[in-house]
Each structure stands twice: as structure tokens, then as C-alpha cells.
Protein backbone atom coordinates (compact mmCIF):
# COMPACT_ATOMS: atom_id res chain seq x y z
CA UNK A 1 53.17 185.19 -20.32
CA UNK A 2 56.05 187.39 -20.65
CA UNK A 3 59.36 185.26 -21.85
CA UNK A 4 60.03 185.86 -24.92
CA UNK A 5 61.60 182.20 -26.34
CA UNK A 6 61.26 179.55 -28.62
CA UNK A 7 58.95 176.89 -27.86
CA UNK A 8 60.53 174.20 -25.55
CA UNK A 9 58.39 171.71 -24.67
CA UNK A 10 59.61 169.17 -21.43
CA UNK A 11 58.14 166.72 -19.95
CA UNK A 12 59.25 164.73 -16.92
CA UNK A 13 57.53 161.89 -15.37
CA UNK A 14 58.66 159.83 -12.46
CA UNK A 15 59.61 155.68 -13.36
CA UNK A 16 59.46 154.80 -9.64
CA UNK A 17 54.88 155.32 -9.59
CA UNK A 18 52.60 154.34 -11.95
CA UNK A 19 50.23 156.69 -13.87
CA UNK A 20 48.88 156.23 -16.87
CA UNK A 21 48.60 159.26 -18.70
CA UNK A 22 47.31 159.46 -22.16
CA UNK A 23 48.11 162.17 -22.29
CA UNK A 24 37.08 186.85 -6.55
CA UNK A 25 36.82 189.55 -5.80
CA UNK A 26 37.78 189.18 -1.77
CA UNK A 27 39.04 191.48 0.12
CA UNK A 28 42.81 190.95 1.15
CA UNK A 29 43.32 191.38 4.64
CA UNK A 30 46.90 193.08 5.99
CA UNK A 31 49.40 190.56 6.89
CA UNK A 32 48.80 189.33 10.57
CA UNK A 33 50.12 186.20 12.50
CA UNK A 34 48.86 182.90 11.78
CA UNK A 35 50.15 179.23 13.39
CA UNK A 36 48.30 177.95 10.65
CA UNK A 37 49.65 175.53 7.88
CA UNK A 38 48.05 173.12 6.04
CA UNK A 39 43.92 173.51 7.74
CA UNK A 40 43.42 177.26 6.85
CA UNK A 41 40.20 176.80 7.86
CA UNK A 42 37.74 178.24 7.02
CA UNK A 43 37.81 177.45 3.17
CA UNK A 44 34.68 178.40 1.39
CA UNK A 45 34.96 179.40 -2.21
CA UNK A 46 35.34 183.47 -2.68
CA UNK A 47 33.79 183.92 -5.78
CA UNK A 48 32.34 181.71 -8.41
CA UNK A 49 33.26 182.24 -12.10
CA UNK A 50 31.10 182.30 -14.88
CA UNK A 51 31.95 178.27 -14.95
CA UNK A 52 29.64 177.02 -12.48
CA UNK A 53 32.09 174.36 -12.19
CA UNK A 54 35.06 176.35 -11.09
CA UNK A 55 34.76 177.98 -7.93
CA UNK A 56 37.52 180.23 -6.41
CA UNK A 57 38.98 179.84 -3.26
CA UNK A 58 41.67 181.64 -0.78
CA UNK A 59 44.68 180.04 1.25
CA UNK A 60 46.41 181.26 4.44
CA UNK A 61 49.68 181.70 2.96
CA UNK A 62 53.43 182.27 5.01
CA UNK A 63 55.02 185.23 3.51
CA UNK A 64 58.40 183.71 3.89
CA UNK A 65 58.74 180.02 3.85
CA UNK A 66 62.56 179.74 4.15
CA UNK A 67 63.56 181.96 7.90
CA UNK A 68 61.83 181.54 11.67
CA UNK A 69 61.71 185.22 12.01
CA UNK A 70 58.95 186.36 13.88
CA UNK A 71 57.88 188.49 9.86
CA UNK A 72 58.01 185.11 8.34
CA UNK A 73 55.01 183.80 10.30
CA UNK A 74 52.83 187.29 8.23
CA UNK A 75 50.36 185.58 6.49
CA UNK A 76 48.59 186.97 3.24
CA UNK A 77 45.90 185.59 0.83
CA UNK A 78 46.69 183.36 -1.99
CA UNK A 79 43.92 182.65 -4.92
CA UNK A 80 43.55 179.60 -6.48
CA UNK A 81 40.42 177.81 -8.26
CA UNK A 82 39.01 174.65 -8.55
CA UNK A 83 36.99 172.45 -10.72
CA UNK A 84 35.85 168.79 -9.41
CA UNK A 85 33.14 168.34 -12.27
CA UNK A 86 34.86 165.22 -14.27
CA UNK A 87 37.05 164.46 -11.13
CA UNK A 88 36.42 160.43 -10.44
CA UNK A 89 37.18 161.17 -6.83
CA UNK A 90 40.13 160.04 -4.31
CA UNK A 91 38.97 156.21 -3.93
CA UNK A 92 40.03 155.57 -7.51
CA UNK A 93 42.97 157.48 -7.48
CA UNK A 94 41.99 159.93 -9.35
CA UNK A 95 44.73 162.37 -10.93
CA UNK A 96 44.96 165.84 -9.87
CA UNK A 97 46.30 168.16 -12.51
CA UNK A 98 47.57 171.37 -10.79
CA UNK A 99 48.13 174.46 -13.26
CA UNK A 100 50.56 176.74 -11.76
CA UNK A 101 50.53 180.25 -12.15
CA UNK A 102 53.15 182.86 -13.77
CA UNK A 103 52.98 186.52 -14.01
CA UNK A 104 49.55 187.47 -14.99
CA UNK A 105 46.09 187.58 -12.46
CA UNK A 106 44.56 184.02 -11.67
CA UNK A 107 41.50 185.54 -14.18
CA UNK A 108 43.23 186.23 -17.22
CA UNK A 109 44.69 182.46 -17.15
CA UNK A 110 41.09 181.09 -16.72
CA UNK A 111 39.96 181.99 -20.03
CA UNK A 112 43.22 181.43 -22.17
CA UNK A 113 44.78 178.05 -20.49
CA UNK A 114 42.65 175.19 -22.19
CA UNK A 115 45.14 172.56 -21.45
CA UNK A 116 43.17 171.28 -18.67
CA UNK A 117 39.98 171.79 -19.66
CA UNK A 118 40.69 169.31 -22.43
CA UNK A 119 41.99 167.09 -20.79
CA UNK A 120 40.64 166.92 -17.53
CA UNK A 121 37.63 165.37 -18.59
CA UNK A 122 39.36 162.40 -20.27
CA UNK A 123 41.75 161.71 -17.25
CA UNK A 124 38.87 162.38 -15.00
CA UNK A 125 40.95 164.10 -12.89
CA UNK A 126 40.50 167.40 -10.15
CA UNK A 127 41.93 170.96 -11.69
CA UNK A 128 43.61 173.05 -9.76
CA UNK A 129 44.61 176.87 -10.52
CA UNK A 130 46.83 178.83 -8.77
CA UNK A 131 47.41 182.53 -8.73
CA UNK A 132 51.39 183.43 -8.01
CA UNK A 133 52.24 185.82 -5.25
CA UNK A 134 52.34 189.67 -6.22
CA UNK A 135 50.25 189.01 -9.33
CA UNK A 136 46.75 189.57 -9.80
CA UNK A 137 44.44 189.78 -6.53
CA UNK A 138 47.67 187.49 -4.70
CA UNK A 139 49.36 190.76 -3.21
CA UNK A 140 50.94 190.64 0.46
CA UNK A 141 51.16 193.58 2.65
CA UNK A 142 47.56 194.33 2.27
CA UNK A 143 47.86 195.98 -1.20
CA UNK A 144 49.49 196.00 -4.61
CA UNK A 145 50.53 199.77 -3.39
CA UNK A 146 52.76 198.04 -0.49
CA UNK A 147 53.60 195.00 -1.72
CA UNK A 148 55.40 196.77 -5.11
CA UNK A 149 56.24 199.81 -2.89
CA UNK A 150 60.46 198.90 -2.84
CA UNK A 151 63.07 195.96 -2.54
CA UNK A 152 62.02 195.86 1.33
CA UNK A 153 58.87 194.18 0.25
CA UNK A 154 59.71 192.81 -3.39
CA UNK A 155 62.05 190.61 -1.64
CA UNK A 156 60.08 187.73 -1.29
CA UNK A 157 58.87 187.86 -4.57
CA UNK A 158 61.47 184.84 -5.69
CA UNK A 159 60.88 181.74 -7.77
CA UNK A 160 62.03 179.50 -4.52
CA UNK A 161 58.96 181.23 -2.58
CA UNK A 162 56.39 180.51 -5.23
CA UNK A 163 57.58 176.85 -5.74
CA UNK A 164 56.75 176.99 -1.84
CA UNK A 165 53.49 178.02 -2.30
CA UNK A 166 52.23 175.75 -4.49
CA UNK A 167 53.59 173.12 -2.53
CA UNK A 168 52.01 174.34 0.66
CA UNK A 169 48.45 174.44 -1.49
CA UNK A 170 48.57 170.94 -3.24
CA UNK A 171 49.04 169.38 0.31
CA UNK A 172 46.19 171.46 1.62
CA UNK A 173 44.16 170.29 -1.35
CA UNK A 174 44.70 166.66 -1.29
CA UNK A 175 44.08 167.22 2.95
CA UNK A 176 41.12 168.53 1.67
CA UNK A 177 39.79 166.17 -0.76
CA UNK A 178 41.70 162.77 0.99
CA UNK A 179 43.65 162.31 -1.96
CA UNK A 180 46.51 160.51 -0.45
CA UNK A 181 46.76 158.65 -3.67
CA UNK A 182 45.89 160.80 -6.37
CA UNK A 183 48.90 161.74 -8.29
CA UNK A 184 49.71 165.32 -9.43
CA UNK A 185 50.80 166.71 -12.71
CA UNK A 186 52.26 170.02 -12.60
CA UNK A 187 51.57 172.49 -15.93
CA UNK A 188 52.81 174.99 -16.76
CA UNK A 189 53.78 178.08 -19.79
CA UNK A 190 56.77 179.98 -20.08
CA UNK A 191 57.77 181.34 -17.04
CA UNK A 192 55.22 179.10 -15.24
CA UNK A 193 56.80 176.21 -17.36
CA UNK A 194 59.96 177.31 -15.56
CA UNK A 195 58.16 177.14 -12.28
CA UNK A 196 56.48 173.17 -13.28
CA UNK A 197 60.30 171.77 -14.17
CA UNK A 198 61.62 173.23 -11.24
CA UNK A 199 58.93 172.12 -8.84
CA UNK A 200 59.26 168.41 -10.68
CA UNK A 201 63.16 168.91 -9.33
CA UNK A 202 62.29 170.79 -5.90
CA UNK A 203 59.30 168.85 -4.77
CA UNK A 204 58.99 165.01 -6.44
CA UNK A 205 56.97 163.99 -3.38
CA UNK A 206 54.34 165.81 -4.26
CA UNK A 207 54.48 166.41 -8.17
CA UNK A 208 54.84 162.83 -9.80
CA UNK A 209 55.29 164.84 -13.32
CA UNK A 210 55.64 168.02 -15.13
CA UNK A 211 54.64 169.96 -18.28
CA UNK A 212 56.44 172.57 -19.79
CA UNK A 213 55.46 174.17 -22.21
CA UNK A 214 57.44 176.75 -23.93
CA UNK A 215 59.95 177.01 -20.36
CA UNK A 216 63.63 178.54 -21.29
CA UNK A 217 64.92 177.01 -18.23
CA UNK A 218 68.24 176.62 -20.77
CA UNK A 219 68.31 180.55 -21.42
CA UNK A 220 70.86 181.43 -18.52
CA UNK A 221 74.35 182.11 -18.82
CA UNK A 222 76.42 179.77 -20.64
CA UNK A 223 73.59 176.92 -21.16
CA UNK A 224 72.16 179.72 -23.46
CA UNK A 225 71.79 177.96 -27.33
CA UNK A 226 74.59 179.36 -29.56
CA UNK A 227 71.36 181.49 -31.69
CA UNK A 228 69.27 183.04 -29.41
CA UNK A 229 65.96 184.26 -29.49
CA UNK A 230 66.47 187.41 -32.38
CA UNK A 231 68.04 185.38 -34.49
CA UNK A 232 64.74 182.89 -34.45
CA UNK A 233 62.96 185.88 -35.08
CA UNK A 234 65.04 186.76 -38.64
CA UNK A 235 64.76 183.38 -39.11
CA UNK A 236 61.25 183.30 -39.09
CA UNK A 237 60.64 186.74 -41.14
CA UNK A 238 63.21 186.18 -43.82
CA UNK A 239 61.47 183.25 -44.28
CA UNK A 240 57.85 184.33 -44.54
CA UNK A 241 59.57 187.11 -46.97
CA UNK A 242 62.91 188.22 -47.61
CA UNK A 243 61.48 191.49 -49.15
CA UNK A 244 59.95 192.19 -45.86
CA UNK A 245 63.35 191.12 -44.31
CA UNK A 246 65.54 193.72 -46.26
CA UNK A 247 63.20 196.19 -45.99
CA UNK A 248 63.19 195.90 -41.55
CA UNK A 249 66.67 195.60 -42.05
CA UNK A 250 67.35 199.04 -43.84
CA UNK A 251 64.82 200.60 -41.83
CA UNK A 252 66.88 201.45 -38.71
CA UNK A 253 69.47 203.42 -40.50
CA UNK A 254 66.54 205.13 -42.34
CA UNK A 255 64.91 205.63 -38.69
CA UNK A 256 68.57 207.36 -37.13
CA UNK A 257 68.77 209.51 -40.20
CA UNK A 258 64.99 211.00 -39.76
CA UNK A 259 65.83 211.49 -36.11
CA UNK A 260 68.79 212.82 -36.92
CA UNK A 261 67.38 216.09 -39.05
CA UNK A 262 65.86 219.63 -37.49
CA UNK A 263 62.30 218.27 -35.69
CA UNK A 264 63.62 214.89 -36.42
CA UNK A 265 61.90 213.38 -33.90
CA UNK A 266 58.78 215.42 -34.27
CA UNK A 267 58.58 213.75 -38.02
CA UNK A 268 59.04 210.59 -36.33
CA UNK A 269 56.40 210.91 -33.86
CA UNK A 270 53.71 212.37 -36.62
CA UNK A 271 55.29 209.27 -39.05
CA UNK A 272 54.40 206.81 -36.30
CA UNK A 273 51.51 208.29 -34.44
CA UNK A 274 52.82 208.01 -31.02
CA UNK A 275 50.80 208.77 -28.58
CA UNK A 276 53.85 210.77 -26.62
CA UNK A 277 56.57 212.62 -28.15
CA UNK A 278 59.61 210.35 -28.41
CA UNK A 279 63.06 210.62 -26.25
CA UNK A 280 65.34 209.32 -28.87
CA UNK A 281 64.65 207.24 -32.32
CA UNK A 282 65.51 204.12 -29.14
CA UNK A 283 62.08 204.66 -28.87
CA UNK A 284 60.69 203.44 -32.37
CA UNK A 285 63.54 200.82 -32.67
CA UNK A 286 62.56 199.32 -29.51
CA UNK A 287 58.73 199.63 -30.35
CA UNK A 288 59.18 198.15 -33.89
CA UNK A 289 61.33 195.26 -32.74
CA UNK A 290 58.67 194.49 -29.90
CA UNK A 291 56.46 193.77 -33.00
CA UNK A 292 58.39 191.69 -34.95
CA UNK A 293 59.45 189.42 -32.14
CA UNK A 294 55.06 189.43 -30.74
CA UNK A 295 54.05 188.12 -34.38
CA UNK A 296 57.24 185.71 -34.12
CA UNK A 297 56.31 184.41 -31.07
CA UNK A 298 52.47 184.73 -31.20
CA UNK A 299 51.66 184.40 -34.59
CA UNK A 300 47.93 183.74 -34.09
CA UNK A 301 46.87 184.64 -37.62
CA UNK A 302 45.23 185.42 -39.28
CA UNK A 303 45.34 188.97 -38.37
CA UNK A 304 47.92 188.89 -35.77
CA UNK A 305 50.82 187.05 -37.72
CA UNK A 306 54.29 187.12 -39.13
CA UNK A 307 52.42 186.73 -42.81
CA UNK A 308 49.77 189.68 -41.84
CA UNK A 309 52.78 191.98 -40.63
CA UNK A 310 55.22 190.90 -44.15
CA UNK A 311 52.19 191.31 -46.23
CA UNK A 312 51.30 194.92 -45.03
CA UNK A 313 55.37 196.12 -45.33
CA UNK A 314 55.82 194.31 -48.97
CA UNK A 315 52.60 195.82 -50.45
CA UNK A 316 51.56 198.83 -48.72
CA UNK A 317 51.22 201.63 -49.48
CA UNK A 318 50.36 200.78 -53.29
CA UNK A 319 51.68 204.27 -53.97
CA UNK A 320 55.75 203.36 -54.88
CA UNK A 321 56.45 207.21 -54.14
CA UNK A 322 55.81 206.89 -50.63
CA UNK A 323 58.71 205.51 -48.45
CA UNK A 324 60.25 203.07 -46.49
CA UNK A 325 58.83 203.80 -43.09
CA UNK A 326 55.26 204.37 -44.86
CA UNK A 327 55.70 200.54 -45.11
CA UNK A 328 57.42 199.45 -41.46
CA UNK A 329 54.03 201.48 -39.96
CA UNK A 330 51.69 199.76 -42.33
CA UNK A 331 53.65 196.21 -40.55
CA UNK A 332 52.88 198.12 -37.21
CA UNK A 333 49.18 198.40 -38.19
CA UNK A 334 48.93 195.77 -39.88
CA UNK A 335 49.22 193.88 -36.61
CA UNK A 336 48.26 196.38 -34.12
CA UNK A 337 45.10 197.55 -35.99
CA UNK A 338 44.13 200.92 -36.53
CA UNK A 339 44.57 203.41 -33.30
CA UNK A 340 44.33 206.93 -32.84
CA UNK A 341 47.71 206.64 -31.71
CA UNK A 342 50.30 204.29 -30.53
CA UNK A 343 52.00 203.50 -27.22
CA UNK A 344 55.99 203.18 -28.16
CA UNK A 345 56.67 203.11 -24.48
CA UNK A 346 53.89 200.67 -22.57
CA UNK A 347 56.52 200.66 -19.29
CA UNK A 348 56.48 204.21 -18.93
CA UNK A 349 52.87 203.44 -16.53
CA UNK A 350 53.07 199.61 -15.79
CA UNK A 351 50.81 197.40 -14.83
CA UNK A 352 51.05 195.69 -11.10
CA UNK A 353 51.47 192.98 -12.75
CA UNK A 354 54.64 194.44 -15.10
CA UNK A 355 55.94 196.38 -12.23
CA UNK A 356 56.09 192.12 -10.25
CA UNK A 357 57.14 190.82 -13.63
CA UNK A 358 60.37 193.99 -14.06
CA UNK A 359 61.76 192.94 -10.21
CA UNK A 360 61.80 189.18 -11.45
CA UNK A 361 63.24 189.60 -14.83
CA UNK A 362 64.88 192.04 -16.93
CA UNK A 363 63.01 193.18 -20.27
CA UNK A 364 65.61 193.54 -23.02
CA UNK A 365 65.41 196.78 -25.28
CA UNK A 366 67.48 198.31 -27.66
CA UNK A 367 66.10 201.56 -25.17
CA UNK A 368 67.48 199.51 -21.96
CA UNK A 369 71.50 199.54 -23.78
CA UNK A 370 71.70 203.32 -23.82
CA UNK A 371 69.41 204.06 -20.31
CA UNK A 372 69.60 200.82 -17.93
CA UNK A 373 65.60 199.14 -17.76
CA UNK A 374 65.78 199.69 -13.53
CA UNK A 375 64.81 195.99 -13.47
CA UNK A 376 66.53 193.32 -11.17
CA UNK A 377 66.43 190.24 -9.27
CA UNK A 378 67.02 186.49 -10.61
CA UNK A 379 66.02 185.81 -14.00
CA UNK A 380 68.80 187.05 -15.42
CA UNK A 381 68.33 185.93 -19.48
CA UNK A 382 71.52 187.30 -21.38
CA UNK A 383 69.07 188.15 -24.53
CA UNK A 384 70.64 190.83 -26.42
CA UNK A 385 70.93 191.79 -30.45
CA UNK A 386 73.70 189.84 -31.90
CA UNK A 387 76.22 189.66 -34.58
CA UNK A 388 74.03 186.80 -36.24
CA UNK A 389 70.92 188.46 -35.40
CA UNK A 390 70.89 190.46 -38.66
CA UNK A 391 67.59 191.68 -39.09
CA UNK A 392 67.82 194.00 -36.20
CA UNK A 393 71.11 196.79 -35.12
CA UNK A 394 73.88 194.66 -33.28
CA UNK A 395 73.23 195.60 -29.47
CA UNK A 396 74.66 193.03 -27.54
CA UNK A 397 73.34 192.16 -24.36
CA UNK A 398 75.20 194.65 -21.55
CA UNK A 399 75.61 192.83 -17.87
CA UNK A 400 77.38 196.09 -17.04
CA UNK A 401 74.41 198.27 -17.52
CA UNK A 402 71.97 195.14 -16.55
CA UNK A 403 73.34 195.45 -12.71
CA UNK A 404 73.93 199.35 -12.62
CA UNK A 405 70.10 200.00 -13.62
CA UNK A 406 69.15 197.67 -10.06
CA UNK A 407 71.83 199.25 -7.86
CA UNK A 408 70.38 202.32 -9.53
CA UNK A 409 66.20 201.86 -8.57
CA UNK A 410 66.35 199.06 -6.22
CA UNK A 411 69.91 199.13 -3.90
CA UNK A 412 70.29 195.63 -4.95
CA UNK A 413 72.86 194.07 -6.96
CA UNK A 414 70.73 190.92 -9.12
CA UNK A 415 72.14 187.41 -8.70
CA UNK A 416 72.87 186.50 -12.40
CA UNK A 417 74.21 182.64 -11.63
CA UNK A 418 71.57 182.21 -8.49
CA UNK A 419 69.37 180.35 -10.89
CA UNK A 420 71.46 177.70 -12.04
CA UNK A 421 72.88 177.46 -8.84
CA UNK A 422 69.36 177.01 -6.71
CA UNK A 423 67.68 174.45 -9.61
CA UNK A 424 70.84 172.95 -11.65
CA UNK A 425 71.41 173.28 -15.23
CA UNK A 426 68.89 170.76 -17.16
């Protein structure tokens, strides 16, 4: 899950119902025309999982949901997985808890998302998975090569069209299973915890609650917190070791001046054992700070923690003659392990999954002030390096350079108030 935030944890719950609550590989046909809705028959699972219990499954899904154009009838194939083991079926009412998906493959959020494994049994209820469009084996257009291709087809890659979607398979799956009765909870984490409030807001006939778990749906323009996310993240490290704080602190102007010398960058490079010889000292600034803010956020120790990363910078290398940056790469290693080299720019050959992820939402770098990111659409998160963010170089975010860098790659200006004008401020 890609949002970078502080943990924010909502839950909404209708008062008008009651519910207790103790709480494959297919092939992907090209887009054709399709009258079909809610029967998208026929509906055999597409590949079964190493659970025997979950079995996958593919819907008939309407590229655009919102225009009667004869292109908004193209159809493509939409993933989504089921498990009915512990369900106690539709005459008792059974609950249905519906996990819906962000911007990763269907697969990856199988093995890592054990909310409703434990806690499906106890509820008895039906899980439901669903891959979002454009990520993982969910691709319109045929292919990930089309579907990516340019704003032409990125277009209806929107939050408003996946809400749509998962409203379009919950009805086919309580068609399916005669669950007229069965309430649904909604789940789901970061920028899927986005998508579970807002479908709680969009669609309260068919969700009768939401999770959220981790969901920053207060991170847009002036219903932003007055300390954002970097200054969590000094927060957190000063606090686990204000040795290890001072030490990141002084380590950027320590970084410029390196870069700064004959072959500066080449002593860099060798310092840091990048796999590609760096553009600008942007490069290990923005690679260093991506590490400090993944153990922040993360911090799945032991190994991969804010304690592993401090520890490694405060007492390595024993040898006091070696310097600062000996110490900021031991942090690096420390929670990166030990590679032949490593990647300080991951974006330079994206995932289809990152290249969905940059149209939706804009990754802030201290790279992405001084060369615009070329990423654009709706999720516009004014996350830049503040005055009170004083671990890291002040780089505050730059609108400016936000909407030049889509006009720029795209031909598309981004919509920075579309969000809290579609779903509301919370």
C-alpha cells in the first residue's frame, strides 16, 4: 500500500440496521460490448489458490460507469476471490465482509491481509476480495501495455470508477449467493481505506459499515493536520535516538558538500553502492529519506525497524575514524540488508502497478522539487518537507511544479480540490 501516513483508524457503522459485530491466471480478453450487468454469466472460479477455500473468480465489468457512450458499454475482466468455508449461509443472515482492493495485484493482498481471515471465522461470515482496475491481472484494453499506454486510457482509472466497481460486484455476489439480508462490511488499508470510507458515504445501501485502517482521507488541502507526515517521522527517530537524529540531520549538508567536489558524485555513488551513477546528490537525499520514512511507517522489527536503522547509524562502523556517511549507509543496510548494490531510483523502470499508482497520486521527493515527478490525476496530498520537519532539508511541497510535471507527460492539468469536492471533507 503506497500512502505514506500516520495510522488513522475509522470506523463507521450505520444506527438505522442491526448487526452485531464483535468485532488466476486467465486470460483477459480485449474490451468488447456486453448488455450485461449484474448475471455475468458464466461465473466459474479462474484459478484456485493454494487455499482450497478461496477460489478466484472474474466479473464482466463496464469500463465507464458514469456516460451512455457507445465506449462506456467496453467491458473488461475484473478479479476478485472468494472464501465461503465459515460462511453460515444467507438464511441466517450471515455477514459478508468485502475487502476492497488498492494499488497492488489481487495476489499480493491474499497473503498479507489477515483481517478477514481472523475474523471471518468468528462472524461466520462470506469473504470477498477484490482486485482494483489497472492493478494486478484487472487491466482494460486487453493489456497492461494499453491500458497504461497514455491519459486516453488512464482516464478511467478514478477513485469514483472503482467505488463503482465494487458496488457492481457485491450486488452480483449477494445475486449470487441470495443474500438479500446479509449485511456487508467494507475493509479496507490506506488507499483502500480511502476507498471503504468513501464507499460507506457513496453507497450505504449496500455497505452497512466500513473499516479503515490507516485511510488519510484528512490529508487534502486545508483539512491537512497542522504536522504532517515528516514531521511524525522526526518525531519518531529523535525519539528512538537523538544521536541518530543529529547525525541524519547533518548528513545532507555533508551529502551536498561530497557532491559538490571533482567526481563528487562518483564518490557518492562508490560511498553508497548505487547500482546507477547518480544525476544529482537529489538522488541519495531522496533515497535516504525513503528509508527513514519505510522504517517509520513499517517498522516491522526486528530487522526492518526504526531501532534496527538508529542502532546501525549510532554504532557502526566501530572504527571512530571513519565518517558520517560510513554511518547513514550502515542505517541504509541496516534495513535494506546487504546488496551488491542499491537502487536510489526504483521509478526510473516502474512496475504496472507504480506506473497505475503515479497517474492516481503524486509521490513526493526531494528529486520531484527540482525535476517535476510526471505524475497526475486526483489524489493530490500537499506532503512536502517543512519548516517543523527538522530532521530532513526544508522543501516545501510545490503545487506549481506538482501541475507543470502532468501538463508536461500527460496533457492534463490534475484536479487538486476534486476530492473533497466528489466525497466531502470528513
Amino acid at each position: 500500500m503506497s500512502l505514506p501516513f500516520p495510522i488513522l483508524l475509522l470506523l463507521t457503522f450505520s444506527t438505522s440496521s442491526s448487526f452485531f459485530v464483535t468485532l488466476a491466471h486467465c486470460k483477459i480478453p480485449r474490451l468488447g460490448i456486453s448488455p450485461k450487468m449484474l448475471k455475468n454469466e458464466p461465473d466459474a472460479p479462474t484459478q484456485k489458490l493454494n487455499d482450497p477455500d478461496l477460489k478466484m473468480f472474474y466479473f464482466n465489468q463496464n469500463l465507464d460507469h458514469f456516460t451512455f457512450t457507445p465506449k462506456s458499454y467496453m467491458t473488461f475482466q475484473q478479479r476478485y476471490a472468494i472464501d465461503s468455508k465459515h460462511w453460515a449461509g444467507a438464511t441466517d443472515n450471515a455477514p459478508i465482509l468485502a475487502f476492497l482492493g488498492e494499488e497492488s495485484s489481487l495476489d499480493s493482498d491474499l497473503s498479507a491481509i489477515g483481517f478477514l481471515r481472523d475474523n471471518g471465522p468468528r462472524l461466520k461470515a462470506l469473504l470477498v476480495y477484490i482486485e482494483h482496475r489497472y492493478y494486478g491481472k484487472t487491466m482494460p484494453f486487453g493489456s497492461a501495455e494499453e491500458a497504461l499506454k497514455n491519459a486516453s486510457t488512464l482516464g478511467y482509472l478514478n477513485a469514483a470508477q472503482a467505488l463503482a466497481d465494487y458496488a457492481a460486484i457485491l450486488l452480483h455476489v449477494k445475486e449470487k449467493y441470495s443474500t438479500k439480508h446479509s449485511p456487508i462490511v467494507v475493509i479496507g488499508g490506506s488507499y483502500g481505506g480511502m476507498l471503504a470510507a468513501w464507499f460507506r458515504l457513496k453507497y450505504p445501501h449496500i455497505a452497512l459499515g466500513a473499516l479503515a485502517s490507516s485511510a488519510p482521507i484528512l490529508y487534502f488541502e486545508d483539512t491537512r493536520p497542522k504536522f504532517g507526515y515528516y514531521y511524525i517521522v522526526t518525531k519518531v527517530i529523535k525519539g528512538t535516538s537523538e544521536r541518530c537524529y543529529n547525525m541524519i540531520r547533518k548528513s545532507w549538508k555533508e551529502i551536498d558538500r561530497v557532491a559538490a567536489k571533482p567526481n563528487g558524485l562518483l564518490i557518492l555513488s562508490k560511498q553508497f553502492k548505487t547500482c546507477a551513477p547518480l544525476n544529482g546528490s537529489f538522488d541519495i537525499k531522496d533515497f535516504l529519506s525513503t528509508i527513514y520514512a519505510e522504517a517509520v511507517q513499517y517498522n516491522r522489527g526486528p530487522s526492518y525497524s526504526v531501532t534496527n536503522v538508529c542502532n546501525a547509524i549510532d554504532n557502526n562502523p566501530p572504527n571512530r575514524k571513519k565518517g558520517l556517511l560510513d554511518r547513514i549507509f550502515a542505517g541504509a543496510v541496516a534495513l535494506l540488508g546487504n546488496q551488491s548494490c542499491y537502487d536510489t531510483n526504483m521509478f526510473a523502470h516502474p512496475t504496472n502497478n507504480n506506473k497505475a499508482w503515479r497517474w492516481q497520486a503524486r509521490k513526493f521527493t526531494l528529486k520531484t522539487m527540482l525535476k517535476p515527478d510526471r505524475t497526475c490525476s486526483e489524489i493530490v496530498m500537499p506532503v512536502g518537507y517543512d519548516k517543523q520537519d527538522t530532521m530532513f532539508p526544508t522543501t516545501p511541497f510545490n503545487m506549481t511544479s506538482y501541475i507543470e510535471g502532468c501538463k508536461a507527460d500527460y496533457g492534463v492539468t490534475p484536479r487538486p480540490h476534486w476530492i473533497t469536492t466528489y466525497f466531502g471533507i470528513q
